[in-house]
Protein backbone atom coordinates (compact mmCIF):
# COMPACT_ATOMS: atom_id res chain seq x y z
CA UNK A 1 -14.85 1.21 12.69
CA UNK A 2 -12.33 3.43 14.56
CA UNK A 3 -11.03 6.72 13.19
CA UNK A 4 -12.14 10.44 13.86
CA UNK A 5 -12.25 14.05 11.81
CA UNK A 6 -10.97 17.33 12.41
CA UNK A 7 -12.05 20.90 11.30
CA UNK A 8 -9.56 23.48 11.18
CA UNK A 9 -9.82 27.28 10.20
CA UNK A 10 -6.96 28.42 7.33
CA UNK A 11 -6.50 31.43 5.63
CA UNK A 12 -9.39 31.36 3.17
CA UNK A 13 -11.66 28.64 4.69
CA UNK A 14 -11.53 25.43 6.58
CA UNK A 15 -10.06 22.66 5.83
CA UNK A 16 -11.18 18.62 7.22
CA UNK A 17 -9.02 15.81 7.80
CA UNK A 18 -10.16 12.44 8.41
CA UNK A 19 -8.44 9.03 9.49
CA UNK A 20 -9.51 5.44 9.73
CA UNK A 21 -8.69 2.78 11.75
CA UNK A 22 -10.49 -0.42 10.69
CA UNK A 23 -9.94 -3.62 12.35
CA UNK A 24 -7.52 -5.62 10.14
CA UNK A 25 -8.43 -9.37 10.16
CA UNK A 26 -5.64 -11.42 11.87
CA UNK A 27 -5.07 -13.54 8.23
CA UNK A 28 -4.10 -10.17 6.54
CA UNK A 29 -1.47 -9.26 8.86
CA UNK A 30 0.02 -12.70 9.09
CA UNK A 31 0.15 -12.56 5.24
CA UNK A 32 2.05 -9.52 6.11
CA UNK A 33 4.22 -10.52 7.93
CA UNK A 34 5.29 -12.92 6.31
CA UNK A 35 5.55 -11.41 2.97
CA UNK A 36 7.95 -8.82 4.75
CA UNK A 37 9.91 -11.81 7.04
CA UNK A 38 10.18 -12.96 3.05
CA UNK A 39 11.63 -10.38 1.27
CA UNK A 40 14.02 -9.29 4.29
CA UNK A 41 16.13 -12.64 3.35
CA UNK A 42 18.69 -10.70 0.34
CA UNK A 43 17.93 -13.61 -2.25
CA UNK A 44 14.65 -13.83 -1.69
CA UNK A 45 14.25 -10.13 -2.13
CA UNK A 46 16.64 -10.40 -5.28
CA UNK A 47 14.74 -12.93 -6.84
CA UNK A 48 11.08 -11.09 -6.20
CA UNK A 49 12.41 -8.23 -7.45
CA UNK A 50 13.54 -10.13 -10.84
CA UNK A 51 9.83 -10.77 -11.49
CA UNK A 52 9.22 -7.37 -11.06
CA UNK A 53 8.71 -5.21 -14.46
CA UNK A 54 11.96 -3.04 -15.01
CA UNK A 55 10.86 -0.06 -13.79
CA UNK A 56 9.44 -1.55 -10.60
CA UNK A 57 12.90 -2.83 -8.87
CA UNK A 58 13.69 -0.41 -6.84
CA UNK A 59 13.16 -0.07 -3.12
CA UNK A 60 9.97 -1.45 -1.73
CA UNK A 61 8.08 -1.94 0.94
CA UNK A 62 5.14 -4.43 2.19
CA UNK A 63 1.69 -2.60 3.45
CA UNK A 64 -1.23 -3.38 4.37
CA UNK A 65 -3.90 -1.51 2.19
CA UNK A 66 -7.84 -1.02 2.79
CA UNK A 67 -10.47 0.36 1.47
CA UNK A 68 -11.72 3.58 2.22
CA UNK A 69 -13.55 4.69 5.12
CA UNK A 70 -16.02 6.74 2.63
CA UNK A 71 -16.67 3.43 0.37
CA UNK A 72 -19.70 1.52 0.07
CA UNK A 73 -17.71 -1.74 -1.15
CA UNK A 74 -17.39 -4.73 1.48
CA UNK A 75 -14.71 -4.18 3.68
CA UNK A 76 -11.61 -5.70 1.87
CA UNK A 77 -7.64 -5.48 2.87
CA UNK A 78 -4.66 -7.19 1.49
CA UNK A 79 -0.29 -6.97 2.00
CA UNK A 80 1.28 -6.10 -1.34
CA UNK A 81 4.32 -4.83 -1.83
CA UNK A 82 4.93 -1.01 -3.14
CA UNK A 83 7.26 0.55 -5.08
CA UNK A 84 7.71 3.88 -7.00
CA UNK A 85 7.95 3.62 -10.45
CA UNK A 86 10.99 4.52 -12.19
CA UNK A 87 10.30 7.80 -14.34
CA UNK A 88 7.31 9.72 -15.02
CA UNK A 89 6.64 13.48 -15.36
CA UNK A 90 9.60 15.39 -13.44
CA UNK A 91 11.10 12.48 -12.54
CA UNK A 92 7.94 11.64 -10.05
CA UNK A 93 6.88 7.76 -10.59
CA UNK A 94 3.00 6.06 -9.69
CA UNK A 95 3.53 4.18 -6.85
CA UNK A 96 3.18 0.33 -8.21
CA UNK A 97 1.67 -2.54 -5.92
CA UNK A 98 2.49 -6.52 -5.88
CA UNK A 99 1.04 -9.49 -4.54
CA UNK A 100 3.38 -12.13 -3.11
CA UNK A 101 3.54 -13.87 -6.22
CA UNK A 102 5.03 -10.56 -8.05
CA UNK A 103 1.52 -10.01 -9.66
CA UNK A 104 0.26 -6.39 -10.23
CA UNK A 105 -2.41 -5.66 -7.51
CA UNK A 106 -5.42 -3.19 -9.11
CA UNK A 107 -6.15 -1.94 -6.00
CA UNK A 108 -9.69 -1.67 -4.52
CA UNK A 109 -9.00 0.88 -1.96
C-alpha cells in the first residue's frame, strides 16, 4: 500500500505526518461516480437531500472513505456522501456521512 511519513523538528519537539494511498477497487469508484453524476442533476440532489435528517441538508459532497493505514481491520472503502451538521458547540457541526440510499453510514475508517 502506497503512502510515506515525514519527521520534522518544531519548537519543542518533532512532529510526524503520515499519508496513505491504498489502491481503491475499481467498483468503489464507479459507485462514486455515479453517486456524484447523481446528485449533480438539481432534483435528484433536492430529493436526496429531503431524506436527509434536518440538520443534514446542507451542502455536501460524495468521498471516497477508507480505513486507516494504522488498522488491523480488512481493507474496506465505500462513496458516501458528507455533510456538516447544522449546530453544535460554537456553531461547529460533526461531519455526517450517507449511503446512496440516504442511510447514515457508521463509518469503519
Amino acid at each position: 500500500m502506497p503512502g510515506t511519513c515525514a519527521r520534522r523538528a518544531r519548537r519543542h519537539g518533532w512532529t510526524n505526518e503520515g499519508f496513505y494511498w491504498p489502491t481503491v477497487p475499481a467498483d468503489v469508484v464507479a459507485s462514486a461516480r455515479a453517486f456524484r453524476d447523481r446528485l449533480a442533476d438539481p432534483n435528484q440532489l433536492a430529493a436526496y437531500k429531503a431524506m436527509l435528517p434536518p440538520g443534514a441538508r446542507g451542502d455536501g459532497v460524495v468521498n471516497i472513505h477508507h480505513v486507516n493505514a494504522a488498522s488491523n481491520m480488512p481493507f474496506a472503502a465505500a462513496a458516501s456522501y458528507d455533510v456538516v451538521e447544522d449546530g453544535g458547540q460554537l456553531g461547529r457541526g460533526s461531519v455526517l456521512s450517507f449511503d446512496p440510499n440516504a442511510q447514515p453510514v457508521t463509518p469503519v475508517w
